[in-house]
Protein backbone atom coordinates (compact mmCIF):
# COMPACT_ATOMS: atom_id res chain seq x y z
CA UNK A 1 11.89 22.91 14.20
CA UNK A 2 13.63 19.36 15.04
CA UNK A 3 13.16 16.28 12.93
CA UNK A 4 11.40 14.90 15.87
CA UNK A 5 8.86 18.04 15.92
CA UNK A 6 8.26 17.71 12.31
CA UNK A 7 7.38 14.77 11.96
CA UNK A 8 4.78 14.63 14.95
CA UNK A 9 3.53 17.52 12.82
CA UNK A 10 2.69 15.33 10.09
CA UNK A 11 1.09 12.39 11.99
CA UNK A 12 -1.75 15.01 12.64
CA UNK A 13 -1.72 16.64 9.60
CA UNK A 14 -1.83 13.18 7.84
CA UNK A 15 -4.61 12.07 10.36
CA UNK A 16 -6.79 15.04 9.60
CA UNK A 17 -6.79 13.55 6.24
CA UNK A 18 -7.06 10.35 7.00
CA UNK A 19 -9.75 10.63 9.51
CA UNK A 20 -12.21 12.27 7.12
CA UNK A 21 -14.69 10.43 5.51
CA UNK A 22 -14.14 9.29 1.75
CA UNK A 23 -14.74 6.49 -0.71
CA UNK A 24 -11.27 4.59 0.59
CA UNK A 25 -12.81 5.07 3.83
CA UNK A 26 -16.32 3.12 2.37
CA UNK A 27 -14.51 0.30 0.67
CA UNK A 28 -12.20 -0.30 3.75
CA UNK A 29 -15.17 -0.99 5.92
CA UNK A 30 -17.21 -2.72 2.89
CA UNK A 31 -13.87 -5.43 2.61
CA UNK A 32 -13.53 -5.64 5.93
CA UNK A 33 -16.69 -6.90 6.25
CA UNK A 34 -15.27 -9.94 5.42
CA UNK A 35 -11.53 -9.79 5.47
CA UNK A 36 -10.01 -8.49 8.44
CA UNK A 37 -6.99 -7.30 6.75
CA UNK A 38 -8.67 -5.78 4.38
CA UNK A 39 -7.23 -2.09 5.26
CA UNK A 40 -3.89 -3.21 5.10
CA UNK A 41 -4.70 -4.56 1.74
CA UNK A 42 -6.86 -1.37 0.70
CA UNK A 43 -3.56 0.69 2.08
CA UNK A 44 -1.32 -0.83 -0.20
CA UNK A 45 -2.47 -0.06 -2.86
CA UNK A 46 -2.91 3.43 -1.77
CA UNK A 47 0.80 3.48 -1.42
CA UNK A 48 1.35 2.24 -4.79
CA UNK A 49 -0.37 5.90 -6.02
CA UNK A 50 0.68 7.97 -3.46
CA UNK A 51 4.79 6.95 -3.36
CA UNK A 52 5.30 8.15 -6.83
CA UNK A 53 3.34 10.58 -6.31
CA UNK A 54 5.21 11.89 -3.50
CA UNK A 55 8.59 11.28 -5.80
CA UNK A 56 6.90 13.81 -8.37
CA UNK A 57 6.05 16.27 -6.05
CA UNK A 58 9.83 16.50 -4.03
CA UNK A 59 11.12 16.66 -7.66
CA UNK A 60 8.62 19.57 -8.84
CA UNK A 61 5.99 18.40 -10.59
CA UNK A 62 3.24 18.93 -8.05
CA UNK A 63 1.96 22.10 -9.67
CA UNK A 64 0.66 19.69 -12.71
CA UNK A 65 -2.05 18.96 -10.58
CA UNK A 66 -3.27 22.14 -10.46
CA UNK A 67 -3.85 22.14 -14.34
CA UNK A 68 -7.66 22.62 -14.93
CA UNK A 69 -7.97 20.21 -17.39
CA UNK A 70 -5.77 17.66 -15.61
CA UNK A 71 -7.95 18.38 -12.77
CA UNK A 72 -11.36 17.97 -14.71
CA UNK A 73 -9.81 14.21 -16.28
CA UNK A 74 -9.33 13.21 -13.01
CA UNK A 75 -12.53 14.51 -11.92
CA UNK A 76 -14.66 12.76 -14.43
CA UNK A 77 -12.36 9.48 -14.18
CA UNK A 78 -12.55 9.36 -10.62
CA UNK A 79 -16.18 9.81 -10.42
CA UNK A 80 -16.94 7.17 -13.09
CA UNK A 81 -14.89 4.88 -11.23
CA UNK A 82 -16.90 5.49 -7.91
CA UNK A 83 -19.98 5.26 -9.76
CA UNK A 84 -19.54 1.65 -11.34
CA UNK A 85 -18.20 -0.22 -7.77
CA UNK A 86 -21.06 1.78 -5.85
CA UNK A 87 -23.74 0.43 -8.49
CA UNK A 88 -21.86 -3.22 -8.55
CA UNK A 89 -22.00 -2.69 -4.99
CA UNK A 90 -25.86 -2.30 -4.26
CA UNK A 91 -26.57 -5.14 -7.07
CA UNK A 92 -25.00 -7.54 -5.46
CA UNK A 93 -25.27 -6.68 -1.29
CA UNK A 94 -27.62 -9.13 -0.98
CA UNK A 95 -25.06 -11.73 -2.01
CA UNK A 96 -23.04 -10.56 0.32
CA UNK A 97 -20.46 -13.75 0.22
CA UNK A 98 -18.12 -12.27 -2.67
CA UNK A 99 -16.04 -14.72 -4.11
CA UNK A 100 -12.83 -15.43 -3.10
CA UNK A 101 -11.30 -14.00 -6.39
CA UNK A 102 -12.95 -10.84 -6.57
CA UNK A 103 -11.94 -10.02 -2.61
CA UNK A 104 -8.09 -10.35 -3.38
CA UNK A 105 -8.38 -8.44 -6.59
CA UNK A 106 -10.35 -5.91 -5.10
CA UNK A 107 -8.81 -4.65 -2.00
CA UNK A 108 -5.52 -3.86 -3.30
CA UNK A 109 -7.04 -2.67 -6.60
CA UNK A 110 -9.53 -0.48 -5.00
CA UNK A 111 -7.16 1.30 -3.13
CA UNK A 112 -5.24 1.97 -6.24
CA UNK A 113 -8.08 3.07 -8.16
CA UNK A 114 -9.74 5.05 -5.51
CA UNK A 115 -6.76 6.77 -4.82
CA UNK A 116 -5.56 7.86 -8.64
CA UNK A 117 -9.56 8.64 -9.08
CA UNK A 118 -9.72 11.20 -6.08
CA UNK A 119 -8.89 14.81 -7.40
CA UNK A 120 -9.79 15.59 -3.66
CA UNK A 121 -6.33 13.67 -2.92
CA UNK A 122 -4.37 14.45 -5.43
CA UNK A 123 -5.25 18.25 -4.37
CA UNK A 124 -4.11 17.60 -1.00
CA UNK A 125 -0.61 16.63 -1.91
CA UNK A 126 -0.26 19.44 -4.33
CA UNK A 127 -0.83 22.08 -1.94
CA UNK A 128 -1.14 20.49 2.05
CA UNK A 129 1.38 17.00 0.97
CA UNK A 130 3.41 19.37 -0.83
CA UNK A 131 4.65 21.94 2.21
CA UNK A 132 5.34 18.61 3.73
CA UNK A 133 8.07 17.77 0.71
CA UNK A 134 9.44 21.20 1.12
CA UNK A 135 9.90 21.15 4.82
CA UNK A 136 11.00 17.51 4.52
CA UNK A 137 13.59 18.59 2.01
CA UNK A 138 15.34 20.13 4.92
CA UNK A 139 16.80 17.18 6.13
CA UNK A 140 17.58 15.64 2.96
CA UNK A 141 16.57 12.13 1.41
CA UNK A 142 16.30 10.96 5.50
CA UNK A 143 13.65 13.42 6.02
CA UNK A 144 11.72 12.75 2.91
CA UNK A 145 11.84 8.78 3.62
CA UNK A 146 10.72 9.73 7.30
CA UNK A 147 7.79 11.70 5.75
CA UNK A 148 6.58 9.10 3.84
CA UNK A 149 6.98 6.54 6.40
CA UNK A 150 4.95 8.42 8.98
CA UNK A 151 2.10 9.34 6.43
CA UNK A 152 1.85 5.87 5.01
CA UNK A 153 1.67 4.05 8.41
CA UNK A 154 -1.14 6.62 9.54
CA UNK A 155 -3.27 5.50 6.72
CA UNK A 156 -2.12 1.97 7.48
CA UNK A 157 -3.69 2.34 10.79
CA UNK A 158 -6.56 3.91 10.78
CA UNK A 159 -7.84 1.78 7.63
CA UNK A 160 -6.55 -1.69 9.41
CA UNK A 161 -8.49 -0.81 12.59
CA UNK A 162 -11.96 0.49 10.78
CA UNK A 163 -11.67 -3.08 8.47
CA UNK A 164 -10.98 -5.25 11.93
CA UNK A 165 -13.82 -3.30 13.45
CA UNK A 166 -16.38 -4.22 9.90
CA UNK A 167 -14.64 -7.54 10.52
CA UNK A 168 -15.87 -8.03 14.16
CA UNK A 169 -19.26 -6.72 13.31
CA UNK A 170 -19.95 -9.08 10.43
CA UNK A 171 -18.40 -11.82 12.64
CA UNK A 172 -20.91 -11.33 15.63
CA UNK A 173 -23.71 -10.04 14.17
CA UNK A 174 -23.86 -11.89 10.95
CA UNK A 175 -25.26 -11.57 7.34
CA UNK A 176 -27.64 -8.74 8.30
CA UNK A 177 -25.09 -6.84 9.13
CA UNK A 178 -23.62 -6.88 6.57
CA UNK A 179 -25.96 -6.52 4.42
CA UNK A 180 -26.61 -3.55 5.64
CA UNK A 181 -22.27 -2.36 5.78
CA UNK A 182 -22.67 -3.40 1.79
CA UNK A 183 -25.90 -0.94 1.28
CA UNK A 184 -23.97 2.05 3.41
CA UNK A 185 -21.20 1.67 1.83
CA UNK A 186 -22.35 1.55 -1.85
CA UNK A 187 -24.96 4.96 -1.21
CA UNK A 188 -21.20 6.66 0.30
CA UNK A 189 -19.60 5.55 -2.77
CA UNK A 190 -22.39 6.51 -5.12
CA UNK A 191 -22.94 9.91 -3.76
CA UNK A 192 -18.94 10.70 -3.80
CA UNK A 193 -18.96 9.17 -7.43
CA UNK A 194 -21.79 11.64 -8.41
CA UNK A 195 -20.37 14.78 -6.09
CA UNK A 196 -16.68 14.34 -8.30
CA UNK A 197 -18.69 14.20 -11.41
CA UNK A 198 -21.23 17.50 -10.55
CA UNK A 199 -18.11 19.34 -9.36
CA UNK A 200 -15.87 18.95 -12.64
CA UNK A 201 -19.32 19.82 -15.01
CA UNK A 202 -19.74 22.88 -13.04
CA UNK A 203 -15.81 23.70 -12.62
CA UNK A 204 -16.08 23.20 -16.86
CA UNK A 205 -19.32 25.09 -17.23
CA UNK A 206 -17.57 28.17 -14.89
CA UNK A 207 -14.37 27.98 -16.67
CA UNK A 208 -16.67 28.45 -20.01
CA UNK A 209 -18.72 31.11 -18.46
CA UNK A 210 -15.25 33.18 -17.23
């Protein structure tokens, strides 16, 4: 396979990814609401997680995220995370004008946290991220930087263009709207929060059970 072929490979492997709904996907659309660059924002600080992570992973230390109780912290963390914005969230949608202080913290932070708190993602670059690495390795550091280029502009994208779309919507529509993006988002985020908790209990209470 060519450099060229690979790394069309990984625009739609990283799309299939990115395309699928998540909490980064909720709070892209929840910012945007009213911050069109809120994705870009949201996908920096998803960069800030995921380039180190990336580092660890071409250096060999992807398999310590396959560590049960690694797994379970970042299970329970992550979900308590989700839990708290979602519940801030649905307090305050019908105050929907956040203040200016809270939006630029909380893009770039959300992304961060969001990203460290999914085990869901940090699974994905152990085992799909990390075949990437490997067949990156085969062109050296160029093929690695390539790699993460490519990936990191596909989430780029696709969060950008959902938080110009919330944008538009909140800009034509008004307050209802949303009102209603803050309540949408906040249930998505509540119900991931809760689905990352339920699934470390029960991976704990199977692993005690074994």
């Amino acid at each position: 396979m060519s450099l060229a072929l690979f790394l069309v490979s990984v625009i739609f492997i990283s799309l299939s990814g990115v395309l699928m709904p998540g909490p980064i996907t909720a709070i892209t659309i929840a910012k945007g609401s009213k911050n069109a660059v809120a994705g870009a924002l949201v996908s920096l600080g998803h960069g800030v997680v995921e380039f180190p992570l990336i580092a660890l992973i071409y250096f060999g230390l992807g398999a310590v995220f396959q560590i049960f109780w690694v797994k379970f912290g970042i299970g329970i963390l992550g979900g308590g995370v989700l839990v708290w914005m979602a519940v801030d969230m649905l307090k305050r949608y019908r105050s929907v004008e956040i203040e200016l202080k809270e939006r630029e913290m909380g893009s770039i932070l959300a992304g961060i946290l969001l990203s460290a708190g999914n085990p869901y993602f940090l699974i994905w670059w152990a085992t799909v991220g990390a075949r990437l690495v490997l067949s990156a390795m085969k062109w050296g550091l160029l093929g690695l930087v390539l790699l993460v280029l490519v990936h990191w502009f596909c989430d780029l994208f696709w969060y950008q263009f959902l938080s110009w779309l919330s944008f538009q919507g909140g800009r034509f529509f008004g307050k209802s709207l949303q009102m209603g993006v803050f309540i949408i988002c906040g249930l998505a985020m509540l119900y991931f929060g809760l689905w990352f908790l339920a699934d470390a209990g029960l991976s704990l209470f199977w692993s005690w059970g074994a």
